[in-house]
C-alpha atoms as a PDB file:
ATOM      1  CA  UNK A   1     -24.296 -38.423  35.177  1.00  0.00           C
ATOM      2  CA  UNK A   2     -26.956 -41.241  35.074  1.00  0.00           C
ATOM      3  CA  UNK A   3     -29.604 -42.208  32.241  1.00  0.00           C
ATOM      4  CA  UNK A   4     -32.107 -43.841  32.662  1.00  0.00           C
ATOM      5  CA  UNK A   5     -32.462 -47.237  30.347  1.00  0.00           C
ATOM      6  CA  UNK A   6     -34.038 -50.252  29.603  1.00  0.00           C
ATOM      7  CA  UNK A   7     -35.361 -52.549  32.348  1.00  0.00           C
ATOM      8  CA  UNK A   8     -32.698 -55.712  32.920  1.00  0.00           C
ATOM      9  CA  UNK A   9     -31.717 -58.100  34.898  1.00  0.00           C
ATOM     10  CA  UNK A  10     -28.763 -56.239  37.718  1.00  0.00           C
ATOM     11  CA  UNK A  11     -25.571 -57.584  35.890  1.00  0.00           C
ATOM     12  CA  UNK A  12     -22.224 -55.565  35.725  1.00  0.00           C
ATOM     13  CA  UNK A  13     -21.210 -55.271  31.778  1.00  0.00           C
ATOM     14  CA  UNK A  14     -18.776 -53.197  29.823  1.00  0.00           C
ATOM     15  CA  UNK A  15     -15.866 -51.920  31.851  1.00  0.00           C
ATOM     16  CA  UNK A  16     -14.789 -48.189  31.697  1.00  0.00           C
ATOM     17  CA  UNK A  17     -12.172 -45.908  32.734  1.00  0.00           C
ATOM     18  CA  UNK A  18     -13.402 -44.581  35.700  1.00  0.00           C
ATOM     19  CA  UNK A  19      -9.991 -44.773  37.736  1.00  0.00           C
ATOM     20  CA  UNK A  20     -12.079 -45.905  40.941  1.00  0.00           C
ATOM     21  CA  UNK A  21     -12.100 -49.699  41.870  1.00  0.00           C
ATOM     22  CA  UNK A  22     -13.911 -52.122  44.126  1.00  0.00           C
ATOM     23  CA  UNK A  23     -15.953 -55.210  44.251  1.00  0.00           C
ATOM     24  CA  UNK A  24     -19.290 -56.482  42.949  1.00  0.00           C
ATOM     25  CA  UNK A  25     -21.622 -56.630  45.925  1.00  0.00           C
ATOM     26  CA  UNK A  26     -23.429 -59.509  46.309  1.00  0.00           C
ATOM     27  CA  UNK A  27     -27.253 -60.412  46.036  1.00  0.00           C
ATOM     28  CA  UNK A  28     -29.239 -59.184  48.725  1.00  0.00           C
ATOM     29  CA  UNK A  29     -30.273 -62.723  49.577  1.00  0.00           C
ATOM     30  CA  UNK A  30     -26.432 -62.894  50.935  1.00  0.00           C
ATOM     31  CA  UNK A  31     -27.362 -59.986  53.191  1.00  0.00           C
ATOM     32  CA  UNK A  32     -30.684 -61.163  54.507  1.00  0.00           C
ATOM     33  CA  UNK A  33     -29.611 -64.289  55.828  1.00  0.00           C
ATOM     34  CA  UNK A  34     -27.455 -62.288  58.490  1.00  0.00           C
ATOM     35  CA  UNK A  35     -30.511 -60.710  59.955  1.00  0.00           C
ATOM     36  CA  UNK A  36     -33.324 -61.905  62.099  1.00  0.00           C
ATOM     37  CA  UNK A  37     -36.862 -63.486  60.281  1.00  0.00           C
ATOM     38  CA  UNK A  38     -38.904 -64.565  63.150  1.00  0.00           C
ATOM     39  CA  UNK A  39     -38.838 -63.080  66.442  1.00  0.00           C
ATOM     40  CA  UNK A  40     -41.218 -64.511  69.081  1.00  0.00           C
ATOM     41  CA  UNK A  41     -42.484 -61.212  70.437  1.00  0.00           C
ATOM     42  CA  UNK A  42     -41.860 -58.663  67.575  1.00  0.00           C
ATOM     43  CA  UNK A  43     -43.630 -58.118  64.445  1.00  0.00           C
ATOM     44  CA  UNK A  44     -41.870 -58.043  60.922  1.00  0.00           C
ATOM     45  CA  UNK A  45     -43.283 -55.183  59.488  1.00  0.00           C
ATOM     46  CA  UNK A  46     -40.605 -54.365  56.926  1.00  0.00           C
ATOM     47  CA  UNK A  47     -38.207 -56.337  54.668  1.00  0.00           C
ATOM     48  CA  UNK A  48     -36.728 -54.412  51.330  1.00  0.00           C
ATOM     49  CA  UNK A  49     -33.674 -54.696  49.160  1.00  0.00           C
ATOM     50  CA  UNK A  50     -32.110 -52.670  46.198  1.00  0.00           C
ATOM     51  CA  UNK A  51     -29.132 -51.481  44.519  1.00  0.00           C
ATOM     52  CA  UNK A  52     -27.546 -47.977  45.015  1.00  0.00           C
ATOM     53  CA  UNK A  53     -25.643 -46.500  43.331  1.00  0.00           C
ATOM     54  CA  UNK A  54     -23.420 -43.229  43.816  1.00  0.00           C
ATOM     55  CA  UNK A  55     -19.614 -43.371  43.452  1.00  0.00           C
ATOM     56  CA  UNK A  56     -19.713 -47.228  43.351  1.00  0.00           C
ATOM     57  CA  UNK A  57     -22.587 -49.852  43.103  1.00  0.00           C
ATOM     58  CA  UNK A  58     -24.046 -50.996  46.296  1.00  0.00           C
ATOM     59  CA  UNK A  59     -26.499 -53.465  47.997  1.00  0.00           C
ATOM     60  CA  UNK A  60     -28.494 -52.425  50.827  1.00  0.00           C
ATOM     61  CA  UNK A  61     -31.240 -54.910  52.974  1.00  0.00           C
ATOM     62  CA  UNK A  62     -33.324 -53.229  55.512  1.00  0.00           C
ATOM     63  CA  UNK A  63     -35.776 -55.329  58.145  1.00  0.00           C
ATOM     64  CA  UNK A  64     -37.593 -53.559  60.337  1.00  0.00           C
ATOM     65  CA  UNK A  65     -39.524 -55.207  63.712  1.00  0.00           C
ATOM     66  CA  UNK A  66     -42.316 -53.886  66.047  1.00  0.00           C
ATOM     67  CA  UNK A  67     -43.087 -54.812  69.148  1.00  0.00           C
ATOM     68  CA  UNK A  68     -46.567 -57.162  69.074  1.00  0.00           C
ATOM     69  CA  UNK A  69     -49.093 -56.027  71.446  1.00  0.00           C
ATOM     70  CA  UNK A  70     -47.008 -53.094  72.796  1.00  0.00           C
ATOM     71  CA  UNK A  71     -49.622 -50.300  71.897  1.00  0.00           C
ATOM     72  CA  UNK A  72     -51.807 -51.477  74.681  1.00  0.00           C
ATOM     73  CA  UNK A  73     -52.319 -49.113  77.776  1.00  0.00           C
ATOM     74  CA  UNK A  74     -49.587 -50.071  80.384  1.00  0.00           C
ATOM     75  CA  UNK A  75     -51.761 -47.851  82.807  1.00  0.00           C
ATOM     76  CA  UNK A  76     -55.730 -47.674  82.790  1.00  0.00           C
ATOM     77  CA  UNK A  77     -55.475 -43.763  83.682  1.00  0.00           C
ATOM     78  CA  UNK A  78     -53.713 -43.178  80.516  1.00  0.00           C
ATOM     79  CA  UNK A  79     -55.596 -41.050  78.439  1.00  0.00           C
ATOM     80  CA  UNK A  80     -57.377 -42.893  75.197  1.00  0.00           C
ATOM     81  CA  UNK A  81     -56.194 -40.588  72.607  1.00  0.00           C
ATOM     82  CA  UNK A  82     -52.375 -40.770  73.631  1.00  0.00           C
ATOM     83  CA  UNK A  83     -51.601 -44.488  72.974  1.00  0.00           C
ATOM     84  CA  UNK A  84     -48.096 -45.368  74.033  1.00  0.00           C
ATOM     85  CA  UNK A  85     -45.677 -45.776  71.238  1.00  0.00           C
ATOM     86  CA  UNK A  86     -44.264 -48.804  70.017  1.00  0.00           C
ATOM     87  CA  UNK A  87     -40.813 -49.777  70.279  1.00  0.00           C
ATOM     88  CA  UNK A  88     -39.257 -50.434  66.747  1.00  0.00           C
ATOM     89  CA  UNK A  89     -36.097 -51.727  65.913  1.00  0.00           C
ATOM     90  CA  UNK A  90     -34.742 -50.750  61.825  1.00  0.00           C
ATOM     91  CA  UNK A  91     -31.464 -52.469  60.560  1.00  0.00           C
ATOM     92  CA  UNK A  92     -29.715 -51.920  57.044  1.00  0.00           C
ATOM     93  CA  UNK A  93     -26.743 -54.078  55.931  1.00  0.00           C
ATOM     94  CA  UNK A  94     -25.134 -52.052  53.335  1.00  0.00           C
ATOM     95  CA  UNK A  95     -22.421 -54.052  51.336  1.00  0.00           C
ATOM     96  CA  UNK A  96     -19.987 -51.139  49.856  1.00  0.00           C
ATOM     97  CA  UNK A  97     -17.949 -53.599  47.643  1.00  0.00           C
ATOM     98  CA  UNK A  98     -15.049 -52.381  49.897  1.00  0.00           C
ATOM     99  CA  UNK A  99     -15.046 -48.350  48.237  1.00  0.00           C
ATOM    100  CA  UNK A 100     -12.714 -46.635  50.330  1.00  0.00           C
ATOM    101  CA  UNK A 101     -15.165 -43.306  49.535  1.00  0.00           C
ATOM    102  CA  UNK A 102     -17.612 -45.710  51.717  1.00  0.00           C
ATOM    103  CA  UNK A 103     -15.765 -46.422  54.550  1.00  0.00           C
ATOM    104  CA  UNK A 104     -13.996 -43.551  55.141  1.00  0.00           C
ATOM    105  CA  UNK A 105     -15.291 -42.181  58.046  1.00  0.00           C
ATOM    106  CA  UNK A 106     -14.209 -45.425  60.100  1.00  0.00           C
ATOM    107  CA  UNK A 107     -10.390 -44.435  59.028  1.00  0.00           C
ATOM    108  CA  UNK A 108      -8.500 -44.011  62.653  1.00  0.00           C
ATOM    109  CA  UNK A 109     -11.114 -45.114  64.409  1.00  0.00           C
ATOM    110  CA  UNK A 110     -10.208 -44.241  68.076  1.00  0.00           C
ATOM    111  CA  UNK A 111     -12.924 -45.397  71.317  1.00  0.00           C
ATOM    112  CA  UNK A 112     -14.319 -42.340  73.079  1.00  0.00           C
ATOM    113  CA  UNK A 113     -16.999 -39.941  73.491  1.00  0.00           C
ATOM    114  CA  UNK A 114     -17.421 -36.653  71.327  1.00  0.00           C
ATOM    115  CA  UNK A 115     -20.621 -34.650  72.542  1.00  0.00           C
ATOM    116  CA  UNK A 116     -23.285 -37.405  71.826  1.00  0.00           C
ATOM    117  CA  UNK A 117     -21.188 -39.609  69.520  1.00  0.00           C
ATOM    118  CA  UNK A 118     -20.129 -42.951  71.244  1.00  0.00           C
ATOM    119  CA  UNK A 119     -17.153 -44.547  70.023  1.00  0.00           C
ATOM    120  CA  UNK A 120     -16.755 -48.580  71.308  1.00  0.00           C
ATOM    121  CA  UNK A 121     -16.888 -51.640  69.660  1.00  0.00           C
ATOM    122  CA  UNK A 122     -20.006 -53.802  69.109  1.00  0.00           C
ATOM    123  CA  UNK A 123     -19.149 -57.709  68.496  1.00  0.00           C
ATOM    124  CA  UNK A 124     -15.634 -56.897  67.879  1.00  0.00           C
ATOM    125  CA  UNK A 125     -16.514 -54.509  65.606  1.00  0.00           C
ATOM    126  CA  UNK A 126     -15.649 -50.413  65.356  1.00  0.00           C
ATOM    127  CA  UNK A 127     -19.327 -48.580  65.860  1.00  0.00           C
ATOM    128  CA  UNK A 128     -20.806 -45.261  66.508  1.00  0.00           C
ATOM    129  CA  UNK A 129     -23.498 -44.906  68.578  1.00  0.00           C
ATOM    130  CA  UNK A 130     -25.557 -41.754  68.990  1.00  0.00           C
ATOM    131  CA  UNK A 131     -29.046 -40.454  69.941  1.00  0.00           C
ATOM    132  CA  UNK A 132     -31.639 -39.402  67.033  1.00  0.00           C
ATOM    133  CA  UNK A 133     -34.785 -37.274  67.567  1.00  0.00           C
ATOM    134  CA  UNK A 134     -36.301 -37.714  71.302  1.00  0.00           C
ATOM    135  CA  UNK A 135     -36.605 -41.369  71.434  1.00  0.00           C
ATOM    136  CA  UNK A 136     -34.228 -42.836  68.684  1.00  0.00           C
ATOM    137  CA  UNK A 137     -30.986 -44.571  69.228  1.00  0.00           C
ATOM    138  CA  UNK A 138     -28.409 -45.566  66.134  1.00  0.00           C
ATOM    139  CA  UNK A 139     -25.635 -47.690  66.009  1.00  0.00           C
ATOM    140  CA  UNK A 140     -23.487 -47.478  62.737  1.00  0.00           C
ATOM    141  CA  UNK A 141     -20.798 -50.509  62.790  1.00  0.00           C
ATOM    142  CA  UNK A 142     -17.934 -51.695  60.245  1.00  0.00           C
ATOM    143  CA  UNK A 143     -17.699 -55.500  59.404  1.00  0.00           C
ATOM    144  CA  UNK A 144     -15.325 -56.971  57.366  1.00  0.00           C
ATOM    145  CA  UNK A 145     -14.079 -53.824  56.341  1.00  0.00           C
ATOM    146  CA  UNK A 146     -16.768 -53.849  54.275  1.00  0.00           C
ATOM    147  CA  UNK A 147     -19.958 -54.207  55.130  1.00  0.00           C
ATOM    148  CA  UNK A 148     -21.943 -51.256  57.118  1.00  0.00           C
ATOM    149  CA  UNK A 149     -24.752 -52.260  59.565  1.00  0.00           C
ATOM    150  CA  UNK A 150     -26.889 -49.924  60.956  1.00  0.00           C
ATOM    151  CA  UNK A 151     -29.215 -50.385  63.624  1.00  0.00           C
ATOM    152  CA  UNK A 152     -32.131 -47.978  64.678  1.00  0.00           C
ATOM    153  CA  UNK A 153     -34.073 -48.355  67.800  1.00  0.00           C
ATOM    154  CA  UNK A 154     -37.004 -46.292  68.915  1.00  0.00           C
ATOM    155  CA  UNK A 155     -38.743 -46.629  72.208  1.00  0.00           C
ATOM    156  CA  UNK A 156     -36.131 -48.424  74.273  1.00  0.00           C
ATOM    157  CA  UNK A 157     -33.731 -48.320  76.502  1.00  0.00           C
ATOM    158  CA  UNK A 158     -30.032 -47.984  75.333  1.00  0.00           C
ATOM    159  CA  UNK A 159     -28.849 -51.947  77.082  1.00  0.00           C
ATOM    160  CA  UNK A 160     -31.179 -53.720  74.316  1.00  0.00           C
ATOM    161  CA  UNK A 161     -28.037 -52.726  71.334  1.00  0.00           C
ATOM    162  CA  UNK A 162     -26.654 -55.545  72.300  1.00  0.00           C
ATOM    163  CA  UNK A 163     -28.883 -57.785  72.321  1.00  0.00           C
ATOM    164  CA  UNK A 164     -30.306 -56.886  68.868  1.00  0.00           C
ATOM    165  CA  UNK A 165     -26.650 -57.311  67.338  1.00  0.00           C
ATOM    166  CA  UNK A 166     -26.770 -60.537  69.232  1.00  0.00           C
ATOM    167  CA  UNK A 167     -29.293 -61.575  67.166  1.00  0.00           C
ATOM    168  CA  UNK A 168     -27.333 -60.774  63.552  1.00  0.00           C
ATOM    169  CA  UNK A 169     -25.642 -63.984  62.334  1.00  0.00           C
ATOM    170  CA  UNK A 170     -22.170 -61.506  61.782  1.00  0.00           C
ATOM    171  CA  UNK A 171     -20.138 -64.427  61.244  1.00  0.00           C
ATOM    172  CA  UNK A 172     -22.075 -65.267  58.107  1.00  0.00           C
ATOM    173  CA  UNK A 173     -21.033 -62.141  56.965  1.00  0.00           C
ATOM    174  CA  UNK A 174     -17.370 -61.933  57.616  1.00  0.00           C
ATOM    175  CA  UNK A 175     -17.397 -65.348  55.387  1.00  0.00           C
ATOM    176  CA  UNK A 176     -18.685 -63.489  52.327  1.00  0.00           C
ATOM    177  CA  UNK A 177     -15.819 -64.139  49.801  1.00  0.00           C
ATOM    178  CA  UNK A 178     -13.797 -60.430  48.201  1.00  0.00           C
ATOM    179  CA  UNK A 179     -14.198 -60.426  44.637  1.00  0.00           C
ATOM    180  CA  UNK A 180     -12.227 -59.199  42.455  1.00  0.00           C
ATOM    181  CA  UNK A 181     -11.671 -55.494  42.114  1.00  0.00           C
ATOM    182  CA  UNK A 182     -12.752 -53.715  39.076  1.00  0.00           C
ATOM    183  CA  UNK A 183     -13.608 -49.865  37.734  1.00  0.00           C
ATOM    184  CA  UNK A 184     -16.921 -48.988  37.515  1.00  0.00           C
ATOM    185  CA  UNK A 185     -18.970 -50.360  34.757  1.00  0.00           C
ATOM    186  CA  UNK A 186     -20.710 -47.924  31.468  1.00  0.00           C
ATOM    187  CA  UNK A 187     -23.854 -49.843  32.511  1.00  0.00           C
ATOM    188  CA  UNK A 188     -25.085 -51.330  35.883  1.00  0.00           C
ATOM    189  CA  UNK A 189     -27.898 -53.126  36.963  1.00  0.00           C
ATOM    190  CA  UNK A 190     -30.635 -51.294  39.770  1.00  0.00           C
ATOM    191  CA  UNK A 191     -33.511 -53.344  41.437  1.00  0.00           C
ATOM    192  CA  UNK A 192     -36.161 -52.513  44.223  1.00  0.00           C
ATOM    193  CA  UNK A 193     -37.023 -55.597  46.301  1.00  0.00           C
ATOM    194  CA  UNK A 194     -39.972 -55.714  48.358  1.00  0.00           C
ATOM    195  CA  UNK A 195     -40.542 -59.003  50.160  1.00  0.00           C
ATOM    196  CA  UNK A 196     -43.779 -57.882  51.769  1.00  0.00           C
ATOM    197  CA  UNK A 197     -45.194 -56.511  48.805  1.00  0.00           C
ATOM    198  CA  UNK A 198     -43.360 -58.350  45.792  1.00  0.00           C
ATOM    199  CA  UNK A 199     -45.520 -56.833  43.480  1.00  0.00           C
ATOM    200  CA  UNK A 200     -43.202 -53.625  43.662  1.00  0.00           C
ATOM    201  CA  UNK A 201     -40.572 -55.750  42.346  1.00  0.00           C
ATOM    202  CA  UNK A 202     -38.949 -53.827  39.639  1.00  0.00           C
ATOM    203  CA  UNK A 203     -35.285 -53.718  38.106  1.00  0.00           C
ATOM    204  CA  UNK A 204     -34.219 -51.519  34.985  1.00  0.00           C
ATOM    205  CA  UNK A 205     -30.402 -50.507  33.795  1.00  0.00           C
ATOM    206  CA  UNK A 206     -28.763 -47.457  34.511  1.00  0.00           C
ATOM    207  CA  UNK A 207     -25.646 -46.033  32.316  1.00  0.00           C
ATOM    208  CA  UNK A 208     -22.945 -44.351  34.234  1.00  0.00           C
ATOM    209  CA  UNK A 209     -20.610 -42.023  33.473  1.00  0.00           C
ATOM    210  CA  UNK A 210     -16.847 -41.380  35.314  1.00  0.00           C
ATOM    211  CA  UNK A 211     -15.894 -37.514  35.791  1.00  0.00           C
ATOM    212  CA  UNK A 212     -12.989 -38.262  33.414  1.00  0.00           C
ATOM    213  CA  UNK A 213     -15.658 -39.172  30.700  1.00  0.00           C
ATOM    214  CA  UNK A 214     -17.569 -36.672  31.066  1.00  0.00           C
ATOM    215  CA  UNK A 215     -14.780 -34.544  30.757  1.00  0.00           C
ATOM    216  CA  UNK A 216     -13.656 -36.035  27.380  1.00  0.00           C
ATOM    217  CA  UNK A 217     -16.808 -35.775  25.800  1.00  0.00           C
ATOM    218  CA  UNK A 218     -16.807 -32.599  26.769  1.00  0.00           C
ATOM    219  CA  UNK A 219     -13.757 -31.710  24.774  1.00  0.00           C
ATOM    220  CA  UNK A 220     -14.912 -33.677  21.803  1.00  0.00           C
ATOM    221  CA  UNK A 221     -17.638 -31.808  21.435  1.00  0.00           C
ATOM    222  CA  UNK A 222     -16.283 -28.544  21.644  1.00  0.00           C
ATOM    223  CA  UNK A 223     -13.813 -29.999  18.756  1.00  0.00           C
ATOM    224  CA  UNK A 224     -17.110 -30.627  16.839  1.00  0.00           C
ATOM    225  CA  UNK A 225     -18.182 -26.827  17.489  1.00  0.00           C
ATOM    226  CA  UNK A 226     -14.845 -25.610  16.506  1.00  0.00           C
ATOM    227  CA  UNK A 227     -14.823 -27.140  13.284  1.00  0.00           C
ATOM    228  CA  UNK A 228     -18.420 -26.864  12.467  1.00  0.00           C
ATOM    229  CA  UNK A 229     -18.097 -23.185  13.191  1.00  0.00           C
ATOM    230  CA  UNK A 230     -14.774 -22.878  11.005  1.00  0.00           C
ATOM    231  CA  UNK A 231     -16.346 -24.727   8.213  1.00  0.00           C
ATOM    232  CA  UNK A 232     -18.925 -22.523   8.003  1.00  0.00           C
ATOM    233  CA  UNK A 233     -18.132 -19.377   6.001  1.00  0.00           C
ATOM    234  CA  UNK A 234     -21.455 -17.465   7.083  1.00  0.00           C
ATOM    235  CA  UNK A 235     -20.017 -18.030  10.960  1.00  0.00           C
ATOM    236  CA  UNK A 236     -16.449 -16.702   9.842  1.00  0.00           C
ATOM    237  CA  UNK A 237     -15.194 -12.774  11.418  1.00  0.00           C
ATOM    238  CA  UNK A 238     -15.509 -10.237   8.619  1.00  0.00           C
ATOM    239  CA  UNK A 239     -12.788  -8.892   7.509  1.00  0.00           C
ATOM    240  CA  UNK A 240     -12.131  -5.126   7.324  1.00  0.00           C
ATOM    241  CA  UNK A 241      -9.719  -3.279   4.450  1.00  0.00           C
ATOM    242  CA  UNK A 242      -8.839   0.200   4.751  1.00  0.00           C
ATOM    243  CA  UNK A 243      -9.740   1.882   1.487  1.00  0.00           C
ATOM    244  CA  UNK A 244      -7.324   4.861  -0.086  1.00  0.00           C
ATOM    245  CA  UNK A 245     -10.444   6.650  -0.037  1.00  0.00           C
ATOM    246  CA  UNK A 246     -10.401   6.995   3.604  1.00  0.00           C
ATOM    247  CA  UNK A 247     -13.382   4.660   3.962  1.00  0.00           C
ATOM    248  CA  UNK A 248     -13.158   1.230   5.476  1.00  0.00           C
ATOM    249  CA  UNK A 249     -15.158  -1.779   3.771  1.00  0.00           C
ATOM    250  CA  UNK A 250     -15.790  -4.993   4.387  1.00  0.00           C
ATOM    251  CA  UNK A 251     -15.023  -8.211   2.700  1.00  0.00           C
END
């Protein structure tokens, strides 16, 4: 359950029961310095940041790069209305603050092929690597065991992947200090970050709530019912005498 609050800075406040533990994540300015800015021939087009959050709190950066100039007809008999696509690379460095619900699917991680899903290691890292739509390819790799990095690439051919993950400062990233562990906070701060367009900048509070809460206050107040209900003598069951008349009444 999440609601909605006031609009505050992203700080983690007021511990609760939740059962389920794992770190802070960090900034997203952490995150961004892992991933390319300026690329000679390719055109930043996107650069965002926020906080997620679904079992645990999250920080996800995304970057996303066209190709400059690549629009242009290769081939003067190329019809005017079909201009060729654009090749466009998308990566996302998602820090789970090491939730095991996050990184689950990376649990006996074997290398191999399963109908389009590639298993191998990029940078010394565990990945999968599969095809998406009709010119898409995505790479989904594990750093750190726990940081996710996804790479998207549209328009090109399968060899560039490692290039682009060339280009990722991953060592910055495996030096990211563990914090400590802790259960998920009552309150939590969520921000959008938009560095193209910082006036979409916004950050507000969200108040969460653990299954085992919920629970509880669920009981309580069906203790409240209870005793508002047996309290009330209007709510009470009738009950019905037997007269020696034969009749029954009710008091």
């Amino acid at each position: 359950m999440l609601i909605l609050a006031a609009i505050l800075p992203p700080f983690l406040t007021q511990a609760q029961d939740s059962g389920q533990k794992g770190m802070i994540p960090v900034l997203p300015s952490a995150l961004w310095v892992v991933m390319p800015e300026d690329l000679k021939t390719w055109e930043l087009t996107k650069s965002t940041a926020e906080s997620r959050l679904a079992e645990w709190l999250q920080t996800r950066v995304v970057r996303q790069f066209e190709k400059r100039g690549a629009s242009d007809k290769k081939d003067s008999e190329a019809p005017t209305d079909s201009p060729e696509p654009s090749p466009r690379t998308r990566i996302a460095i998602t820090d789970t603050g090491k939730f095991p619900g996050s990184l689950a699917y990376f649990d006996d991680f074997q290398i191999g092929t399963e109908g389009k899903i590639e298993r191998r290691y990029l940078a010394d890292c565990p990945a999968f690597i599969y095809p998406s739509g009709e010119d898409e390819i995505i790479a989904e790799f594990k750093v750190a065991d726990r940081f996710l990095v996804e790479i998207a690439m549209s328009h090109q051919p399968a060899a560039y992947l490692d290039e682009w993950v060339s280009r990722l400062n991953l060592e910055a990233l495996s030096r990211i200090p563990d914090s400590e562990r802790i259960e998920l906070p009552e309150t939590v701060g969520i921000f959008e970050i938009d560095q193209l367009n910082p006036d979409r900048n916004h950050a507000y509070r969200l108040a969460t709530a653990s299954g085992d809460r919920q629970d509880r206050e669920i009981l309580e107040d069906e203790d409240a019912l209870r005793q508002l209900l047996g309290e009330s003598e209007e709510l009470e069951s009738p009950v019905v005498e037997e007269s020696t008349e034969g009749s029954d009444k009710v008091r």
